[in-house]
C-alpha atoms as a PDB file:
ATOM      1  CA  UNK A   1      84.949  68.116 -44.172  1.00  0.00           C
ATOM      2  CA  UNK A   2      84.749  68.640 -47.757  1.00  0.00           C
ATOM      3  CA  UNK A   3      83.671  71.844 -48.777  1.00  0.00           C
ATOM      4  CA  UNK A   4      81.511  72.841 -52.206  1.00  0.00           C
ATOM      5  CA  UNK A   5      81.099  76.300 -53.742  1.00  0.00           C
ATOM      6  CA  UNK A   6      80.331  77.641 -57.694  1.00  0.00           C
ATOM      7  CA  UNK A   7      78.524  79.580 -59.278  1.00  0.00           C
ATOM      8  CA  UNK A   8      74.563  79.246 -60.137  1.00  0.00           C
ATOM      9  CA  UNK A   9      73.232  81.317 -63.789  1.00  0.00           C
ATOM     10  CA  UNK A  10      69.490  81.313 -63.568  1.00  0.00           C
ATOM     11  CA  UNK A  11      68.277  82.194 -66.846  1.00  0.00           C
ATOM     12  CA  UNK A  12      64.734  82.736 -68.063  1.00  0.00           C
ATOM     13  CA  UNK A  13      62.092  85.565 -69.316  1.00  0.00           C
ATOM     14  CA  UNK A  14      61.887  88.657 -68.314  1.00  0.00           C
ATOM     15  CA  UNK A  15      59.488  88.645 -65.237  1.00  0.00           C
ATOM     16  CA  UNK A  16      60.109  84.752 -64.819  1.00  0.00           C
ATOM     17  CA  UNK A  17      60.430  85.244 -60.755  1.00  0.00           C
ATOM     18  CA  UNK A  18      64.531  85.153 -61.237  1.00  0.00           C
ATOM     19  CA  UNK A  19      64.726  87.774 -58.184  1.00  0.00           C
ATOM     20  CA  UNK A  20      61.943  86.360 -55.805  1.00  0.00           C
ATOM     21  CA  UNK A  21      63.717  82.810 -56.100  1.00  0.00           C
ATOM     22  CA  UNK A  22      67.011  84.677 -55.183  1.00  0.00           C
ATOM     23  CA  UNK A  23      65.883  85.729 -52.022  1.00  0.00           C
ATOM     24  CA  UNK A  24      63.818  82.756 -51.061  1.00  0.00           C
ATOM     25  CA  UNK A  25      67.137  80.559 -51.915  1.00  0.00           C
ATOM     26  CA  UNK A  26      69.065  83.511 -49.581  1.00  0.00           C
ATOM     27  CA  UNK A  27      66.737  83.734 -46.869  1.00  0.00           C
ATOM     28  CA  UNK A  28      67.666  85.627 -43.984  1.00  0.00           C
ATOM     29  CA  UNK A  29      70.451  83.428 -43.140  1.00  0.00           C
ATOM     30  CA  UNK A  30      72.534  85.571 -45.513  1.00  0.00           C
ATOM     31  CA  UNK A  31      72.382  89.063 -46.861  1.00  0.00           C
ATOM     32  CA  UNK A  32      73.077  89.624 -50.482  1.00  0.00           C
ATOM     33  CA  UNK A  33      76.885  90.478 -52.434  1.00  0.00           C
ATOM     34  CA  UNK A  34      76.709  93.447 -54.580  1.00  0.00           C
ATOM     35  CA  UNK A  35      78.997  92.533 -57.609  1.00  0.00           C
ATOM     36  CA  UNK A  36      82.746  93.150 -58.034  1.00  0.00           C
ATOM     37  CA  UNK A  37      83.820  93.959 -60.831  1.00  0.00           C
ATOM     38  CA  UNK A  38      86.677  91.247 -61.113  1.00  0.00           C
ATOM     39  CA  UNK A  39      84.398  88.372 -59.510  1.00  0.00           C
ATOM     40  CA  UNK A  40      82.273  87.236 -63.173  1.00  0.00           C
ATOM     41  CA  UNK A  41      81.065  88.921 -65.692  1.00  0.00           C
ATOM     42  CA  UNK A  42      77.219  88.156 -63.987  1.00  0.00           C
ATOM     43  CA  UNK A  43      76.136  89.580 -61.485  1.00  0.00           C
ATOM     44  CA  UNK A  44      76.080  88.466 -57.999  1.00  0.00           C
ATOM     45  CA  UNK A  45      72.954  88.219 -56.501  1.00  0.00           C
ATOM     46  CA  UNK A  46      73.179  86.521 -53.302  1.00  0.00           C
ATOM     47  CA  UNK A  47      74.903  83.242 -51.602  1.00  0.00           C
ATOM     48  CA  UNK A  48      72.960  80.794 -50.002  1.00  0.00           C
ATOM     49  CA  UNK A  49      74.466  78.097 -47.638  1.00  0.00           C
ATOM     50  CA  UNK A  50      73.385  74.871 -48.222  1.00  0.00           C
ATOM     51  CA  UNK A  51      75.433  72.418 -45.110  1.00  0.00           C
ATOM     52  CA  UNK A  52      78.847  72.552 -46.371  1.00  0.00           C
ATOM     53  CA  UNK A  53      77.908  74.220 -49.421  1.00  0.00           C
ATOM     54  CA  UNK A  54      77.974  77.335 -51.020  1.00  0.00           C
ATOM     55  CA  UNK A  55      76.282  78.567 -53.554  1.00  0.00           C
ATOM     56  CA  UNK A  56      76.556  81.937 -55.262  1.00  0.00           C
ATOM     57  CA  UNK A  57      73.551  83.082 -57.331  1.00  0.00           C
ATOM     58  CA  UNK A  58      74.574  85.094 -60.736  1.00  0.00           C
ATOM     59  CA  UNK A  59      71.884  87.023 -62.022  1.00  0.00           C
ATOM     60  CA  UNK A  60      71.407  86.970 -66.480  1.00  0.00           C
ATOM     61  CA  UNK A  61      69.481  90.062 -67.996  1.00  0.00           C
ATOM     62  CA  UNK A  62      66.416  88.340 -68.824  1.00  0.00           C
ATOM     63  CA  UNK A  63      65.770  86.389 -72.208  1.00  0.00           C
ATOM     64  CA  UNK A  64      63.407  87.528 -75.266  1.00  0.00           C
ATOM     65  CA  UNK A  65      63.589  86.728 -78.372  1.00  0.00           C
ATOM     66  CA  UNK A  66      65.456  88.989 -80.627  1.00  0.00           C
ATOM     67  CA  UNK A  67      64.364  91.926 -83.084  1.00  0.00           C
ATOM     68  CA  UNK A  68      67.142  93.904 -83.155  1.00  0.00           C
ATOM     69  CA  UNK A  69      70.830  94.444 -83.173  1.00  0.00           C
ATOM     70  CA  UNK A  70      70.851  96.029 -79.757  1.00  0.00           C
ATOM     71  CA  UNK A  71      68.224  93.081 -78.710  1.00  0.00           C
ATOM     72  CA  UNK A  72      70.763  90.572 -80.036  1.00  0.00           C
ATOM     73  CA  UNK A  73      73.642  92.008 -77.990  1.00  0.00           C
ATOM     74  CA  UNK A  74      71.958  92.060 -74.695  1.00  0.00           C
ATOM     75  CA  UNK A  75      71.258  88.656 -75.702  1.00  0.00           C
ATOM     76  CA  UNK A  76      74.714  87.797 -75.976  1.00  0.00           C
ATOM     77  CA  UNK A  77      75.167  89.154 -72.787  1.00  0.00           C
ATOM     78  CA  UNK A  78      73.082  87.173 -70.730  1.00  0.00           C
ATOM     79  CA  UNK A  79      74.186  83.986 -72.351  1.00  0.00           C
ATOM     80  CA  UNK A  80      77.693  84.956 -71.230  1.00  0.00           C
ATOM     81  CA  UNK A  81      76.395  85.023 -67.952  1.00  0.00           C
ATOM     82  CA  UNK A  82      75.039  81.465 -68.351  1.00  0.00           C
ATOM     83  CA  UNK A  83      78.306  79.787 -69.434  1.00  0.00           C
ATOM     84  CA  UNK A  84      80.494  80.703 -66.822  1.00  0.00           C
ATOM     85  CA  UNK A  85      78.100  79.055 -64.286  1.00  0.00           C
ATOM     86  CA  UNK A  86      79.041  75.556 -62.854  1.00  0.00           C
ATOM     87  CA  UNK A  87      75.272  74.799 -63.393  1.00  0.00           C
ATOM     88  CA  UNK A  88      72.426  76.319 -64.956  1.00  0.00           C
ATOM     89  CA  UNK A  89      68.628  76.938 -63.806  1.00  0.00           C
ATOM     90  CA  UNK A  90      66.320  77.669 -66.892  1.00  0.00           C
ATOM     91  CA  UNK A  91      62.956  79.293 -64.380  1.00  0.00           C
ATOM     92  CA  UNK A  92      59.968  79.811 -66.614  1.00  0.00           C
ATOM     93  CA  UNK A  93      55.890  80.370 -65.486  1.00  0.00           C
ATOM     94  CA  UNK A  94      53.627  77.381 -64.994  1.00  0.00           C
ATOM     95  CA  UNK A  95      50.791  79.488 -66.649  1.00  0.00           C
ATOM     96  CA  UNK A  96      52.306  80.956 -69.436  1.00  0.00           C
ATOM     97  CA  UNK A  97      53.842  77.660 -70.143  1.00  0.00           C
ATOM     98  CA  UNK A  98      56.186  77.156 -73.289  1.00  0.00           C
ATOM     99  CA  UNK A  99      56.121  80.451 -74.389  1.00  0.00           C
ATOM    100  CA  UNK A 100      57.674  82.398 -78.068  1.00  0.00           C
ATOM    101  CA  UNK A 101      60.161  83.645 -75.589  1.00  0.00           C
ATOM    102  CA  UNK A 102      61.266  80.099 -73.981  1.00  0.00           C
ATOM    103  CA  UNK A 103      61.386  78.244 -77.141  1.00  0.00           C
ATOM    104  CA  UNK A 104      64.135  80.914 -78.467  1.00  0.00           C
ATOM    105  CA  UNK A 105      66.011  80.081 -74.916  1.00  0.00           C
ATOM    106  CA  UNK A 106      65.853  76.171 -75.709  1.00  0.00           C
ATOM    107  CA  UNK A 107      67.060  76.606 -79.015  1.00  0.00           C
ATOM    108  CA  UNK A 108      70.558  77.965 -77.495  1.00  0.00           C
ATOM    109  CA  UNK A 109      70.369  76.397 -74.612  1.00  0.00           C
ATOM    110  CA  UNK A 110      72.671  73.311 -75.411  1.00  0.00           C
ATOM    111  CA  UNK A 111      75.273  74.955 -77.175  1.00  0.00           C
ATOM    112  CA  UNK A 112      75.799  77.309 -73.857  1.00  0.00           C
ATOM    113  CA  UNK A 113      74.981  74.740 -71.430  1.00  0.00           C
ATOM    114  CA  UNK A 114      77.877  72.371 -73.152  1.00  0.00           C
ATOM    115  CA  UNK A 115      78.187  69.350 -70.391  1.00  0.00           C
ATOM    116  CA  UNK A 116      76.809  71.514 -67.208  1.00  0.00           C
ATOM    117  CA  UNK A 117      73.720  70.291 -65.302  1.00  0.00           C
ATOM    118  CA  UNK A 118      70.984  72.308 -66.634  1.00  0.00           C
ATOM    119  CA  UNK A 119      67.983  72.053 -63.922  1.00  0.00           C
ATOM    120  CA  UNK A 120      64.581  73.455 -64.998  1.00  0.00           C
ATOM    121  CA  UNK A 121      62.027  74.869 -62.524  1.00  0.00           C
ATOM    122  CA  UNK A 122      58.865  75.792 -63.424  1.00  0.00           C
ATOM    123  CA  UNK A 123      57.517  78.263 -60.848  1.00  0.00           C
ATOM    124  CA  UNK A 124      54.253  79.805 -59.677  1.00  0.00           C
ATOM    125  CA  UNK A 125      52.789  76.372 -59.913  1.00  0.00           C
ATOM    126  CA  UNK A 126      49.820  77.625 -57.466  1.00  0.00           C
ATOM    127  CA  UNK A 127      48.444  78.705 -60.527  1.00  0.00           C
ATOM    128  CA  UNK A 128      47.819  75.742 -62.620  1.00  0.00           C
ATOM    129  CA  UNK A 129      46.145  73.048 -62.181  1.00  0.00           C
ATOM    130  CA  UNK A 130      48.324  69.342 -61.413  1.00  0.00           C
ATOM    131  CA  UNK A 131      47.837  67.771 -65.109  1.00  0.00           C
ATOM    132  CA  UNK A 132      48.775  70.943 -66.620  1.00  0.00           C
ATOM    133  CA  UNK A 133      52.258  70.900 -64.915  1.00  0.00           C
ATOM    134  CA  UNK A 134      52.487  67.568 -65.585  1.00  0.00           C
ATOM    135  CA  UNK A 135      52.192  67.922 -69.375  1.00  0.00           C
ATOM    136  CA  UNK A 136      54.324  71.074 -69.267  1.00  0.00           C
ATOM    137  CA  UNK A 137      57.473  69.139 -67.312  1.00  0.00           C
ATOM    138  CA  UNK A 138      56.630  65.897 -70.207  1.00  0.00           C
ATOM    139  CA  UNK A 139      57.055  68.842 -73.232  1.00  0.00           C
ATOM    140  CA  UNK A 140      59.693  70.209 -71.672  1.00  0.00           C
ATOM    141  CA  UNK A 141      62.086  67.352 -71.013  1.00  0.00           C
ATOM    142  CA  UNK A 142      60.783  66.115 -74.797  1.00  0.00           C
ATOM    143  CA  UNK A 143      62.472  69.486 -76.035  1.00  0.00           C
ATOM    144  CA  UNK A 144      65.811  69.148 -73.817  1.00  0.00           C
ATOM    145  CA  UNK A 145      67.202  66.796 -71.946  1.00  0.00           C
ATOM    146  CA  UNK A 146      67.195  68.748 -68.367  1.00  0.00           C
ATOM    147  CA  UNK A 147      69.423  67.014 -65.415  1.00  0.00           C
ATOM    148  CA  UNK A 148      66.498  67.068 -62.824  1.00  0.00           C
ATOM    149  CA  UNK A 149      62.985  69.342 -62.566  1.00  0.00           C
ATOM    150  CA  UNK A 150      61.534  71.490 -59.985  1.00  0.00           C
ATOM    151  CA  UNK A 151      58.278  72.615 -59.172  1.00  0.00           C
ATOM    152  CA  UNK A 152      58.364  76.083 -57.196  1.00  0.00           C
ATOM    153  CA  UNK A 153      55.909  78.627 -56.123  1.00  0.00           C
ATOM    154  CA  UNK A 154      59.193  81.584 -55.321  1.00  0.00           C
ATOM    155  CA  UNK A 155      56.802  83.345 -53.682  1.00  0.00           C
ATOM    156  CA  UNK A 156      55.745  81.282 -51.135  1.00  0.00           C
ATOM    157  CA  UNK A 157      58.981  79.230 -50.981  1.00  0.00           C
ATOM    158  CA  UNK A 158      57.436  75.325 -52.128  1.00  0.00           C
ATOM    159  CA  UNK A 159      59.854  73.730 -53.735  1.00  0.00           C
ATOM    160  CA  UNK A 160      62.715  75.482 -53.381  1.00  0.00           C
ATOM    161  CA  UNK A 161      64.499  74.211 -50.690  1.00  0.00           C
ATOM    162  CA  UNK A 162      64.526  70.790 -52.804  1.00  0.00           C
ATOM    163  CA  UNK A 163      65.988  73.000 -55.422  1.00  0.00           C
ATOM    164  CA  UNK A 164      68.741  74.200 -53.316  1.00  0.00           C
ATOM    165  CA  UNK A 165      69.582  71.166 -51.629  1.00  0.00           C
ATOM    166  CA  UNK A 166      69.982  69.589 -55.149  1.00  0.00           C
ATOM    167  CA  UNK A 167      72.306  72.512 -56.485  1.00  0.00           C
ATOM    168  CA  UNK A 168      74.773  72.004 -53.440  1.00  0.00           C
ATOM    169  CA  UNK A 169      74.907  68.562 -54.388  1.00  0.00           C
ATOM    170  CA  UNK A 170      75.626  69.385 -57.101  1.00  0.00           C
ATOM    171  CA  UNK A 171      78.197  72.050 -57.230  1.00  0.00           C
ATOM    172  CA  UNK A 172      81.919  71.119 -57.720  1.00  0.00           C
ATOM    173  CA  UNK A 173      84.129  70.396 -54.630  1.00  0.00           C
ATOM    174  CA  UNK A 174      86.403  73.118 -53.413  1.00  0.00           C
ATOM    175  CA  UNK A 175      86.670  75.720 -50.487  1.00  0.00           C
ATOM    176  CA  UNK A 176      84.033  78.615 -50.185  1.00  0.00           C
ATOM    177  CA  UNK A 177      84.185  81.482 -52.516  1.00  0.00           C
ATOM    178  CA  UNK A 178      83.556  84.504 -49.940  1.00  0.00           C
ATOM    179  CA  UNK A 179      84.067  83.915 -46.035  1.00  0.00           C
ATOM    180  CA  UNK A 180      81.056  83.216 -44.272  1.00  0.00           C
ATOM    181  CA  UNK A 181      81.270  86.829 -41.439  1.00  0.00           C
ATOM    182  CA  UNK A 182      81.940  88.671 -44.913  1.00  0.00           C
ATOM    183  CA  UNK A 183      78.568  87.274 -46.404  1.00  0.00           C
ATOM    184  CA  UNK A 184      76.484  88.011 -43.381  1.00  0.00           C
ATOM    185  CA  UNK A 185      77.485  91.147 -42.731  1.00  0.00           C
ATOM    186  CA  UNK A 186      77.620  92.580 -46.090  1.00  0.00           C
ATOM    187  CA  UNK A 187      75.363  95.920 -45.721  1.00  0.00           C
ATOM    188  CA  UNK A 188      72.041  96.494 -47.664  1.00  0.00           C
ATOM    189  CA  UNK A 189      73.658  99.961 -47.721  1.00  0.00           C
ATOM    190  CA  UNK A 190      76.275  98.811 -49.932  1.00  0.00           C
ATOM    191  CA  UNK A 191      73.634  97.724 -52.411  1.00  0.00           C
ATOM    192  CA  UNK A 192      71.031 100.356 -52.360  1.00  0.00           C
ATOM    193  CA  UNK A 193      74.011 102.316 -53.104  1.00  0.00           C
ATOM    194  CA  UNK A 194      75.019 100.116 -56.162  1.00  0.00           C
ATOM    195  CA  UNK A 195      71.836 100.130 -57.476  1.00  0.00           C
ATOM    196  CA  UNK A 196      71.306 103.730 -57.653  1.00  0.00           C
ATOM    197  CA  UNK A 197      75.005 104.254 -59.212  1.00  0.00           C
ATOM    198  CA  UNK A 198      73.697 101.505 -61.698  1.00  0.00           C
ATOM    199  CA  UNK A 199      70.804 103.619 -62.470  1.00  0.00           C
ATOM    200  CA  UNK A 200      73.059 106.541 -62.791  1.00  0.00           C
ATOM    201  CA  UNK A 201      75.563 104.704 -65.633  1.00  0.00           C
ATOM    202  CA  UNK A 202      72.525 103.912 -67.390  1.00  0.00           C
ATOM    203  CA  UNK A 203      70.898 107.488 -67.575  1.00  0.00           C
ATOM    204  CA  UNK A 204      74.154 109.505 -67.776  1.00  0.00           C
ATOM    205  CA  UNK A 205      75.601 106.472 -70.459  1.00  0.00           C
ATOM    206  CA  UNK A 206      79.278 107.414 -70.812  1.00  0.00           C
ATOM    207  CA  UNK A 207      79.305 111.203 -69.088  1.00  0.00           C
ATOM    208  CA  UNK A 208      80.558 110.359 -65.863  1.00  0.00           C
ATOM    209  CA  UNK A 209      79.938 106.653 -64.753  1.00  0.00           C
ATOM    210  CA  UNK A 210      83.146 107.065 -63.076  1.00  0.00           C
ATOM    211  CA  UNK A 211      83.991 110.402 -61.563  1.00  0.00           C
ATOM    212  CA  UNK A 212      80.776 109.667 -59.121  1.00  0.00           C
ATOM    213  CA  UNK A 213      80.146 107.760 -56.235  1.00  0.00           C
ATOM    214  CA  UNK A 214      77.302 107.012 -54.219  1.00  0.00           C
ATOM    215  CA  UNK A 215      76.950 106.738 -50.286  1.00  0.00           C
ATOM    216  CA  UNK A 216      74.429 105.456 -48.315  1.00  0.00           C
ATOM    217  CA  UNK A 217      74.796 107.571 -45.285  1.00  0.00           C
ATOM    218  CA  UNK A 218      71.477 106.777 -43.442  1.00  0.00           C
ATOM    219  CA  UNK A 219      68.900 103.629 -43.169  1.00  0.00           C
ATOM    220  CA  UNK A 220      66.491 103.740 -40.997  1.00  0.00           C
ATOM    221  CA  UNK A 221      63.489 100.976 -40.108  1.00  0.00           C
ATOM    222  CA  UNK A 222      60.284 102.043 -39.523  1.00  0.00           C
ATOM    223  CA  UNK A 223      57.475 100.961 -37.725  1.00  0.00           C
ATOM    224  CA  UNK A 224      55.520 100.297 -40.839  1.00  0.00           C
ATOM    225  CA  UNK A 225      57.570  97.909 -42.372  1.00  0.00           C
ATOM    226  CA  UNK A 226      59.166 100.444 -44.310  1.00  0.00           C
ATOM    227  CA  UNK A 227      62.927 102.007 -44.529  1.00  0.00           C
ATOM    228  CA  UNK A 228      63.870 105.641 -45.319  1.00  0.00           C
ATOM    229  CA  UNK A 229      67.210 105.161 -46.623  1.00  0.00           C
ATOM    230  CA  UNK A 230      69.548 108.571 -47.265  1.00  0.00           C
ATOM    231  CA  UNK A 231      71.829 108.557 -50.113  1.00  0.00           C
ATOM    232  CA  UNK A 232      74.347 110.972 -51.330  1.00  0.00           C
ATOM    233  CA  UNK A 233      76.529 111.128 -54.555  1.00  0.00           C
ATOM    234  CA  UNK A 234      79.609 112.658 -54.933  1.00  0.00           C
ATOM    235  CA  UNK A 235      81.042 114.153 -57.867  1.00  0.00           C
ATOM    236  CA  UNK A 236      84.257 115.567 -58.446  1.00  0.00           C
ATOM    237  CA  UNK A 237      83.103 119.227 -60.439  1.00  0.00           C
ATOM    238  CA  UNK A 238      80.488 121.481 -59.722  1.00  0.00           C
ATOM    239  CA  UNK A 239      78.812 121.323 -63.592  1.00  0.00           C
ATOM    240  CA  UNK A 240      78.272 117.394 -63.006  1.00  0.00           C
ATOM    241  CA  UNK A 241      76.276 117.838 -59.967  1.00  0.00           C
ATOM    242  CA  UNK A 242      74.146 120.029 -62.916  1.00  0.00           C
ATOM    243  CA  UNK A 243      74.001 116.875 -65.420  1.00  0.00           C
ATOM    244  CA  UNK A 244      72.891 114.349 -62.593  1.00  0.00           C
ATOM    245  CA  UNK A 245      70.555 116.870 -61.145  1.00  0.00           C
ATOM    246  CA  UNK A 246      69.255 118.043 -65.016  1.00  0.00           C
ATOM    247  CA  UNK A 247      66.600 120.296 -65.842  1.00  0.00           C
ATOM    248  CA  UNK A 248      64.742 121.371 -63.052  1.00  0.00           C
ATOM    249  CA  UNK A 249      66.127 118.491 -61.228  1.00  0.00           C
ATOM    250  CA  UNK A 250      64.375 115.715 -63.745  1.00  0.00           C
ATOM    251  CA  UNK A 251      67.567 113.371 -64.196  1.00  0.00           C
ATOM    252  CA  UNK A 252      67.769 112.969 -60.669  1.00  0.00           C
ATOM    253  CA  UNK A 253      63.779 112.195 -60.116  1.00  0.00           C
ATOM    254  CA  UNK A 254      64.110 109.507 -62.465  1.00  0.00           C
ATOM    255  CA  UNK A 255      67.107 107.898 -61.474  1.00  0.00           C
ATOM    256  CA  UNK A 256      65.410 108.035 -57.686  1.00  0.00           C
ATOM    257  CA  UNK A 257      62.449 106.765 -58.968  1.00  0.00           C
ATOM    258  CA  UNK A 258      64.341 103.996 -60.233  1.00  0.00           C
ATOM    259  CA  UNK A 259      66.602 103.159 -57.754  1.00  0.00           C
ATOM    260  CA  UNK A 260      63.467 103.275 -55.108  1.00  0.00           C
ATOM    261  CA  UNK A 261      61.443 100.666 -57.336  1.00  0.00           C
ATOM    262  CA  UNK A 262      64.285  98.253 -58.011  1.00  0.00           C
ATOM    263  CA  UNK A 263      65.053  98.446 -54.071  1.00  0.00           C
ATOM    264  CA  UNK A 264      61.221  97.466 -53.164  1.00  0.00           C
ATOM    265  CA  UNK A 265      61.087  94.804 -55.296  1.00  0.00           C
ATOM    266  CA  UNK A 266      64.591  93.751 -54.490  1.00  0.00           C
ATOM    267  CA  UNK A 267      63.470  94.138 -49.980  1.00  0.00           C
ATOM    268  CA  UNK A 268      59.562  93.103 -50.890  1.00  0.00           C
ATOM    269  CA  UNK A 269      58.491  96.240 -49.212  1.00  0.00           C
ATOM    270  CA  UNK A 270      58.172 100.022 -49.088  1.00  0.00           C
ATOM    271  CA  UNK A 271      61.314 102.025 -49.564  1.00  0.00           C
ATOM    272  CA  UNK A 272      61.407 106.162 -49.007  1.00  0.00           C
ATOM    273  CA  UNK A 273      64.805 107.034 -50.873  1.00  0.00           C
ATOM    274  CA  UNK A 274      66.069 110.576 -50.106  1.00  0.00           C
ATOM    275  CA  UNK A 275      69.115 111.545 -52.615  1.00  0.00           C
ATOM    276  CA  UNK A 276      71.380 115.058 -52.219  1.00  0.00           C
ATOM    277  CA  UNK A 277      74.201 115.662 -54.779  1.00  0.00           C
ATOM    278  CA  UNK A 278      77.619 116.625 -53.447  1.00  0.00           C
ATOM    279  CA  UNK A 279      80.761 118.183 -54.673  1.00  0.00           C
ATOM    280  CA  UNK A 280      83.633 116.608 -53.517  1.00  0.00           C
ATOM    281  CA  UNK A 281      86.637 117.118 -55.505  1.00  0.00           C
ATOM    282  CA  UNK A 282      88.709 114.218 -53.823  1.00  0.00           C
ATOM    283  CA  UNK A 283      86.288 111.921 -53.528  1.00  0.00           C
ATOM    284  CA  UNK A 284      88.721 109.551 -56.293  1.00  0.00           C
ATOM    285  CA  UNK A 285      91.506 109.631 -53.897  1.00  0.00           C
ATOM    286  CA  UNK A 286      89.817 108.434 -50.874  1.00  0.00           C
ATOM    287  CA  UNK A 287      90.675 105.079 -49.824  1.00  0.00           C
ATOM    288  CA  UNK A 288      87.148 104.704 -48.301  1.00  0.00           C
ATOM    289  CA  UNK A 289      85.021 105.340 -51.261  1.00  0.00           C
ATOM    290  CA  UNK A 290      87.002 102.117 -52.722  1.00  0.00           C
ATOM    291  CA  UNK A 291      86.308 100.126 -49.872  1.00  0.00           C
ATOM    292  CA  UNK A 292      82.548 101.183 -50.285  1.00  0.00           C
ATOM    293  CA  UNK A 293      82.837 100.337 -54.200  1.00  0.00           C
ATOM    294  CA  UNK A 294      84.474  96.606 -53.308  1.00  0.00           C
ATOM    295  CA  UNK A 295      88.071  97.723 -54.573  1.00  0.00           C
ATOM    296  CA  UNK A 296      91.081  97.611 -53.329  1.00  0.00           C
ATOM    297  CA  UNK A 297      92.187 101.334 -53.469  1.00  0.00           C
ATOM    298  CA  UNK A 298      95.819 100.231 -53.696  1.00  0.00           C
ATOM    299  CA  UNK A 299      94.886  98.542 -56.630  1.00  0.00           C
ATOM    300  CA  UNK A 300      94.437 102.042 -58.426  1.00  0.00           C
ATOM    301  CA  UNK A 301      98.236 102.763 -58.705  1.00  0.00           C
ATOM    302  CA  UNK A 302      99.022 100.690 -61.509  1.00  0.00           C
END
């Protein structure tokens, strides 16, 4: 049996429908891989399995057209993201159409793309009429020369099983990148609790990214749909459980707040997110916490 796995970029605006196509290509046959920090410099979204296929779905920061320095350099980012994929999925809106924003991504778009596939798929066709995305695939393909073109609704899934039979074709030969069991059972706890320690890098910038840790110790389902999910994060002194809770506990509202709207959109439902801070002084010599993280804890002794 020949086996195919790499690594899918999809690039596009801001608000393109990047993480709605990420699940639909997922489904529930898989759950989702929080990054590691040695696996790309993208981020891991999810894996889908396609037959013998596997593809792994890296996440860019979305695209916009450059003002400033800072702009420029998150830029840069997300192109880096882009060209270590084997293949490249440019997603933009059927009814915003060729955009300020999309001609800046075509402009770069060769030079990053080099000799990968570059597949474009223009989503959330439900809200244009046919000739329109007719005209819109024509003007596209007239402005780069794209390997093959998809019409998607994310939302509602058309199209996209096309698309993802297309990418396993696609992808180069070789044995699967994570084990199959390890996929599956990969807990949503392990990425609610990345994506509030994500939230917490970004608010706290350089104080203590890395002397805290975040848990998530409970999830429950409710009836409603819904999930409380309990979270704690450990720190190693009592004055940085002060900076993460701040004044009158503000940091830690926001970074809640946060976390809890990236998670809904992320599940496509209502999340309750309940955080404590803890003082643990160990906490960085706990083999567990690494495990939690995705690192090898023997690792650390270099």
């Amino acid at each position: 049996m020949t086996t195919r796995a790499g690594f899918v970029a999809l690039i596009g605006e801001p608000n393109a429908g990047k993480s709605t196509l990420t699940n639909q290509m997922v489904g529930a046959k898989v759950s989702i891989v929080t990054h590691k920090v040695q696996t790309t410099r993208a981020r891991i979204r999810g894996v889908a399995i396609e037959g013998d296929a596997q593809i792994v779905l890296v996440d860019t920061p979305g695209l916009f057209k450059p003002r400033r320095r800072l702009d420029r350099a998150m830029v840069a980012a997300a192109w880096s993201g882009a060209s270590d994929a084997d293949i490249v999925v440019l997603l933009i809106e059927a009814h915003r159409g060729i955009t300020e924003g999309v001609e800046a991504i075509l402009e770069n778009l060769a030079e990053v793309a080099g000799k990968r596939p570059v597949a474009l798929a223009i989503n959330k066709i439900d809200r244009v009429e046919a000739q329109h995305l007719l005209k819109l695939s024509q003007d596209m393909n007239e402005k780069f020369a794209f390997t093959e073109t998809f019409m998607i609704s994310a939302e509602k899934g058309h199209g996209v099983k096309d698309l993802r039979k297309w990418l396993a074709a696609e992808l180069p030969e070789g044995p699967w990148l994570y084990p199959e069991d390890q996929i599956a059972d990969l807990p949503l706890r392990m990425i609610a609790s990345e994506m509030t320690r994500e939230k917490l890098t970004l608010r706290l910038h350089q104080e203590l990214p890395y002397q805290l840790t975040v848990e998530t110790e409970n999830w429950e389902e409710r009836k409603d749909g819904s999930a409380r999910i309990d979270q704690i994060i450990y720190v190693v002194r009592d004055g940085h459980k002060g900076i993460v809770l701040g004044n009158k506990g503000e940091t830690i509202k926001a970074i809640s707040k946060a976390a809890r709207e990236e998670l809904e959109e992320f599940l496509g439902r209502r999340i309750h997110l309940f955080m404590q801070v803890k003082v643990r002084e160990k906490w960085l010599e706990e083999a567990e916490r690494y495990s939690e993280m995705g690192l090898d804890f023997k690792d650390g002794n270099g």
